[in-house]
Protein backbone atom coordinates (compact mmCIF):
# COMPACT_ATOMS: atom_id res chain seq x y z
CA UNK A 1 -39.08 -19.86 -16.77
CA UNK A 2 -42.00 -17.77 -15.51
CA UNK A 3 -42.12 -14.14 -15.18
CA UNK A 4 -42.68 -15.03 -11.41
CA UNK A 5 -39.46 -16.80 -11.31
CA UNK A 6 -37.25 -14.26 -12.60
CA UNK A 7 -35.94 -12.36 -9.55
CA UNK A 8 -34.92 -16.18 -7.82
CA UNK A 9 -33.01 -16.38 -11.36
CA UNK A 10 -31.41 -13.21 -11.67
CA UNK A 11 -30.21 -13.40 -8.09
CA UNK A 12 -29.19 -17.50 -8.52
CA UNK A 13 -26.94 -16.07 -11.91
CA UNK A 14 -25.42 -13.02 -9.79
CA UNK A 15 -24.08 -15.32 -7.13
CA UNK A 16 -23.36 -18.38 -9.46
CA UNK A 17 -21.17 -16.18 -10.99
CA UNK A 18 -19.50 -14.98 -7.77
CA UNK A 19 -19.21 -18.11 -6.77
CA UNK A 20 -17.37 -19.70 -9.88
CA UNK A 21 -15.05 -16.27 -9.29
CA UNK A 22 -13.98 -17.05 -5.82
CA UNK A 23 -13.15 -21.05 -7.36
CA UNK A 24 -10.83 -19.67 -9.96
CA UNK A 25 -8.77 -17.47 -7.77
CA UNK A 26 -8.86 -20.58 -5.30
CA UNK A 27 -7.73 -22.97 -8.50
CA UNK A 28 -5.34 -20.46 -9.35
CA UNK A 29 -3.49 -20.20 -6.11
CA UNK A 30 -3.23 -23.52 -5.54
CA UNK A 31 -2.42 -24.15 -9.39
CA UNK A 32 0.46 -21.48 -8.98
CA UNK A 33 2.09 -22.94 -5.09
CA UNK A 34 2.08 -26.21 -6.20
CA UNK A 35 3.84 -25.86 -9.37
CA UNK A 36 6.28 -23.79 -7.90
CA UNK A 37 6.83 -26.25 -5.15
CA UNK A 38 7.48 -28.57 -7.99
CA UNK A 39 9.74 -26.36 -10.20
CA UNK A 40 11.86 -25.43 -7.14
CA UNK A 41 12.32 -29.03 -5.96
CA UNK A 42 13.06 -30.17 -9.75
CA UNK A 43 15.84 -26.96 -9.69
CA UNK A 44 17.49 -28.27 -6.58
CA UNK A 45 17.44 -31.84 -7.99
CA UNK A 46 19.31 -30.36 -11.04
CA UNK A 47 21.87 -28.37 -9.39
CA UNK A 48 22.55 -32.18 -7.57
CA UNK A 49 22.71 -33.88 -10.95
CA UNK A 50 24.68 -31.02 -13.39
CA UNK A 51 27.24 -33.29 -14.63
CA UNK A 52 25.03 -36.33 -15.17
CA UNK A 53 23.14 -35.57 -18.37
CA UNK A 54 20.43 -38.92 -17.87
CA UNK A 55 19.69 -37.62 -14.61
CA UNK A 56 19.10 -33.77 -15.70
CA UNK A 57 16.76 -35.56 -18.04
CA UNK A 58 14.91 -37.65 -15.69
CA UNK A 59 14.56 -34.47 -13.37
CA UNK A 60 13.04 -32.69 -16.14
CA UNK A 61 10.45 -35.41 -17.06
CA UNK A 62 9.57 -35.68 -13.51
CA UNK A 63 9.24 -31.87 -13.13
CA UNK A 64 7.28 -31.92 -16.35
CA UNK A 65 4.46 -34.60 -15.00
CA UNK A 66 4.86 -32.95 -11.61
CA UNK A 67 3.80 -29.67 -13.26
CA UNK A 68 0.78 -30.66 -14.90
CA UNK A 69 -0.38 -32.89 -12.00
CA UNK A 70 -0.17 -30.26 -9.86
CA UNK A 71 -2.95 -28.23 -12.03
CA UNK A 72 -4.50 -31.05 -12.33
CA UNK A 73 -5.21 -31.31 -9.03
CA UNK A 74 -5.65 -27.91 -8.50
CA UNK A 75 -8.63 -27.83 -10.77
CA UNK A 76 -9.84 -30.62 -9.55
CA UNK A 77 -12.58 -28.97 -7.28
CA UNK A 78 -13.87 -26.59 -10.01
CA UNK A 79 -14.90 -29.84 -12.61
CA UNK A 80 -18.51 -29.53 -11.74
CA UNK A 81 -20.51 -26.54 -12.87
CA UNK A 82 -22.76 -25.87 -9.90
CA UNK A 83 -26.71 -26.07 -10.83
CA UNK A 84 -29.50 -23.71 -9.73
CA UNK A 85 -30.16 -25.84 -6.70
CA UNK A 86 -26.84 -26.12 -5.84
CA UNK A 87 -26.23 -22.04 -5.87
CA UNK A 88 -29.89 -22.05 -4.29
CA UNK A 89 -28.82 -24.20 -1.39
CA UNK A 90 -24.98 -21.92 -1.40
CA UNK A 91 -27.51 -18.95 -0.25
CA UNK A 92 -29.76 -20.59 2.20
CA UNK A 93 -26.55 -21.46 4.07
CA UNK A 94 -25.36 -18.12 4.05
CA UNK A 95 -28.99 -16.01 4.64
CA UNK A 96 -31.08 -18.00 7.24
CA UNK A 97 -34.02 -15.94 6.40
CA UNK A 98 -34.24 -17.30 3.69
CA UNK A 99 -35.55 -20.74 5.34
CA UNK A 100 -35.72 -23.20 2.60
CA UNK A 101 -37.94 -20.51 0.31
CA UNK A 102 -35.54 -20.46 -2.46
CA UNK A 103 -34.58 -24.34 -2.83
CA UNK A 104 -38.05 -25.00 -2.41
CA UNK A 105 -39.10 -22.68 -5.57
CA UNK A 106 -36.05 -24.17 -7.50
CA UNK A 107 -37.67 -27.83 -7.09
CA UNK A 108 -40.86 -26.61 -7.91
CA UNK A 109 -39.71 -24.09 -10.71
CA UNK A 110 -37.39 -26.70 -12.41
CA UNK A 111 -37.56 -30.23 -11.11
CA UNK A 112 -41.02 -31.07 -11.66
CA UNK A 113 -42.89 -31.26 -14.23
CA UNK A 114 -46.00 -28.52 -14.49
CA UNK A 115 -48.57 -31.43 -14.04
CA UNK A 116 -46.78 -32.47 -10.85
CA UNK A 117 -46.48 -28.85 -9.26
CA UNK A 118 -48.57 -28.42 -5.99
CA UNK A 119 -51.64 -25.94 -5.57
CA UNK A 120 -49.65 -23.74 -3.80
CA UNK A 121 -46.30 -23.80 -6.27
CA UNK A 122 -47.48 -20.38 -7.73
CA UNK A 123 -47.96 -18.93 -4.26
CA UNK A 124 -44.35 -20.07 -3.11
CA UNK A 125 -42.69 -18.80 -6.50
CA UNK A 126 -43.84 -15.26 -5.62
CA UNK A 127 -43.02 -15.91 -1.81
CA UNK A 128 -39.52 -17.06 -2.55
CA UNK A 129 -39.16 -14.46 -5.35
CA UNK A 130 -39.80 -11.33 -2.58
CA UNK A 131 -37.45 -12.47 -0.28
CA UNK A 132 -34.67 -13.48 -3.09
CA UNK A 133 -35.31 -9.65 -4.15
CA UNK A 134 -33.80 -8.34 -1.11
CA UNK A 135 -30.66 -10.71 -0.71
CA UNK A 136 -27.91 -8.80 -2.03
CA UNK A 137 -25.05 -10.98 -4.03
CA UNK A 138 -22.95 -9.35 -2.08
CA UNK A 139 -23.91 -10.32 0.98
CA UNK A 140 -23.40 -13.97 -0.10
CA UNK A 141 -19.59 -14.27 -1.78
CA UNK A 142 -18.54 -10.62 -0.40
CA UNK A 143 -16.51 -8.20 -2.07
CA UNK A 144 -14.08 -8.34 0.42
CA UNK A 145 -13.06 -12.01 0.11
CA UNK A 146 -12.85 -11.53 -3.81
CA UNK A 147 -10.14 -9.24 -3.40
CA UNK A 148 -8.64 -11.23 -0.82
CA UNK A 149 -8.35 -14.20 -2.79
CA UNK A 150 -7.46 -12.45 -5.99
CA UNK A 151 -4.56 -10.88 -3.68
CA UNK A 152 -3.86 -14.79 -3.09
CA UNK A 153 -3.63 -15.36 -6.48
CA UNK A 154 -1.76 -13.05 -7.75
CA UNK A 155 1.24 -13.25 -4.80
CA UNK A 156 1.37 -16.85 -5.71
CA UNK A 157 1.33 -16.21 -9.19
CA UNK A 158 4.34 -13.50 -8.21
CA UNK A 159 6.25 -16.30 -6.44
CA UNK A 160 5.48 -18.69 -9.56
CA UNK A 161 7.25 -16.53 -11.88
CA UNK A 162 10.27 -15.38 -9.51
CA UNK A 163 10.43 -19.54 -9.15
CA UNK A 164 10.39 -19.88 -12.93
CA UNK A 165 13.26 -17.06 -13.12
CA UNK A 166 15.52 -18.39 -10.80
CA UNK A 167 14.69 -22.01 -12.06
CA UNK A 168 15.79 -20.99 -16.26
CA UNK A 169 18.73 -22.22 -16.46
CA UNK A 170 18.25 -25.68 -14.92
CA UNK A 171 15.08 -26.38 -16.93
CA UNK A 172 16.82 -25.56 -20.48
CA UNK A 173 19.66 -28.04 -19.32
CA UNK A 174 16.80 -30.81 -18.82
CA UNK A 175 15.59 -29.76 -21.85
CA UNK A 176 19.05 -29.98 -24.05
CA UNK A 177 19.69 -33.41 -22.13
CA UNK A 178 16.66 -34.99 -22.78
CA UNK A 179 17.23 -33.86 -26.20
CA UNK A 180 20.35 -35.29 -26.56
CA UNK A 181 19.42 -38.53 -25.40
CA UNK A 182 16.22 -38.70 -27.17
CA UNK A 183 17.52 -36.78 -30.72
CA UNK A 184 21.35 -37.38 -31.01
CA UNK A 185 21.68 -36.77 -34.61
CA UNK A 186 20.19 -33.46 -34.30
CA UNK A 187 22.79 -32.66 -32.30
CA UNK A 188 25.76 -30.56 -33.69
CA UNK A 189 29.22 -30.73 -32.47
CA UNK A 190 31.46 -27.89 -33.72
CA UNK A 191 35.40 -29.13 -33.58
CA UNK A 192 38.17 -27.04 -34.35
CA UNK A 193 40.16 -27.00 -36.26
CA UNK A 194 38.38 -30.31 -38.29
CA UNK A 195 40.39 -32.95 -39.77
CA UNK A 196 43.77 -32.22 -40.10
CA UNK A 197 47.06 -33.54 -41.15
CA UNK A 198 50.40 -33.60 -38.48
CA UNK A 199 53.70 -34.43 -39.09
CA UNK A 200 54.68 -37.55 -35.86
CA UNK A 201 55.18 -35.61 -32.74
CA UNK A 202 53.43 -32.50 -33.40
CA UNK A 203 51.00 -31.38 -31.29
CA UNK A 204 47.16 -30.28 -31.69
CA UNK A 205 44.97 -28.77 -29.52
CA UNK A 206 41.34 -29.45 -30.41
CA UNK A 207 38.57 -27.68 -29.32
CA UNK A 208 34.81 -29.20 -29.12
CA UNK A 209 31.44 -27.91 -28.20
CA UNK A 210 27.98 -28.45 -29.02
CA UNK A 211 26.10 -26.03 -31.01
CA UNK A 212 22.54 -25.00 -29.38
CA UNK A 213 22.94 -27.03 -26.46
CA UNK A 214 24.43 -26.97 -22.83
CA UNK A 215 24.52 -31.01 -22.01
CA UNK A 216 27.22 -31.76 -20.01
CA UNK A 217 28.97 -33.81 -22.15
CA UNK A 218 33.03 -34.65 -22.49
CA UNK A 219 34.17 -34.70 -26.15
CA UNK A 220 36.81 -37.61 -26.42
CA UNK A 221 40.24 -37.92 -29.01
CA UNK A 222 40.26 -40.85 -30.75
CA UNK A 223 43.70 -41.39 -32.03
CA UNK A 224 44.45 -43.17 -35.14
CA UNK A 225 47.21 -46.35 -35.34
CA UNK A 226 50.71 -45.19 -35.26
CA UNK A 227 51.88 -44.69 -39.17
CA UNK A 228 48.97 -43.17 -40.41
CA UNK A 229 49.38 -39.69 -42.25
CA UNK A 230 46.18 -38.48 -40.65
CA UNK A 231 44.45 -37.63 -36.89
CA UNK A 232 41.05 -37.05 -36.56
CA UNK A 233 39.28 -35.48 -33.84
CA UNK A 234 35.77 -36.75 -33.29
């Protein structure tokens, strides 16, 4: 880069920058709306399905993918990594005055090889270069919408986490049904009392629950033939 050059690239930096500010709060709104769009939709599902433990599952799984596509998408616009052209041409759009100075010094500057430069190139460098030194970066992404934006962001990001909140209970049920389903012997059921001997026509109350999980499940007696010494619970 020339010494010529250097105000066009201190002022092409300043506003890239800017720029790849306003994205993220952008990405970050969006990011935050649309997973809490999913999150709340996936916590209404849930309260629909609270006694079906496959379905709590499926829910989850769905608000899982949901989730992450909805970042995905969110992102999407921010994959590229805008180039000194690109900011160049950003600018022009927003200062008129600037009339196709600063793009053209760009080209010349870093698209062509030295050889290949015009007569003039040196002459439009230093052209472009005094009127890029009295655009302000402010002027181009202004302060103003910054803290808009990040105002965005951080309301959605507010009703992301009141949506998360609300939504706690319903996701760890997904989570202990699809663990159920997926890892049953992990699973520990707790029975009291645990086997035990009756005399015929006694009675027993047994108690069952799972240990570290809330599936909905129904523990069931399994009674043994008549004339056996022993009933066990299971």
């Amino acid at each position: 880069m020339s010494e010529q050059f250097a105000p066009i690239q201190e002022l092409l930096d300043r506003v890239r920058a800017r720029w790849r500010r306003l994205v993220f709060l952008e990405v970050t709104t969006r990011a935050a709306i649309g997973v809490a769009g999913v999150v709340a939709l996936a916590a209404v599902l849930a309260s629909a399905a609270s006694r079906a433990p496959v379905a709590l599952a499926a829910v989850g799984v769905c608000a899982l993918v949901g989730g992450v596509s909805a970042v995905l998408w969110a992102a999407w616009p921010a994959r590229h990594h805008p180039s000194d052209r690109n900011v160049a041409r950003f600018i022009e759009e927003r200062e008129p005055s600037l009339d196709e100075r600063l793009v053209s010094a760009v080209d010349v500057e870093t698209a062509r090889e030295a050889d290949q430069r015009p007569g003039l190139a040196a002459a439009m460098v230093r052209d472009a270069a005094r009127a890029a030194s009295q655009v302000d970066a402010s002027a181009i992404v202004a302060s103003e919408v910054l803290r808009r934006r990040a105002l965005q962001a951080a309301l959605a990001c507010a009703v992301l986490l009141g949506v998360l909140v609300i939504s706690k209970q319903a996701a760890r049920q997904s989570y202990d049904d699809l663990s159920l389903l997926l890892f049953p012997s992990r699973i520990v059921l707790d029975v009291t009392p645990g086997n035990a001997r009756l005399q015929a026509g006694s009675t027993l109350d047994v108690r069952a629950r799972l240990v570290g999980n809330t599936a909905p499940v129904v523990a069931q007696l399994l009674r043994a033939p008549l004339g056996s010494e022993d009933r066990q619970p299971t």
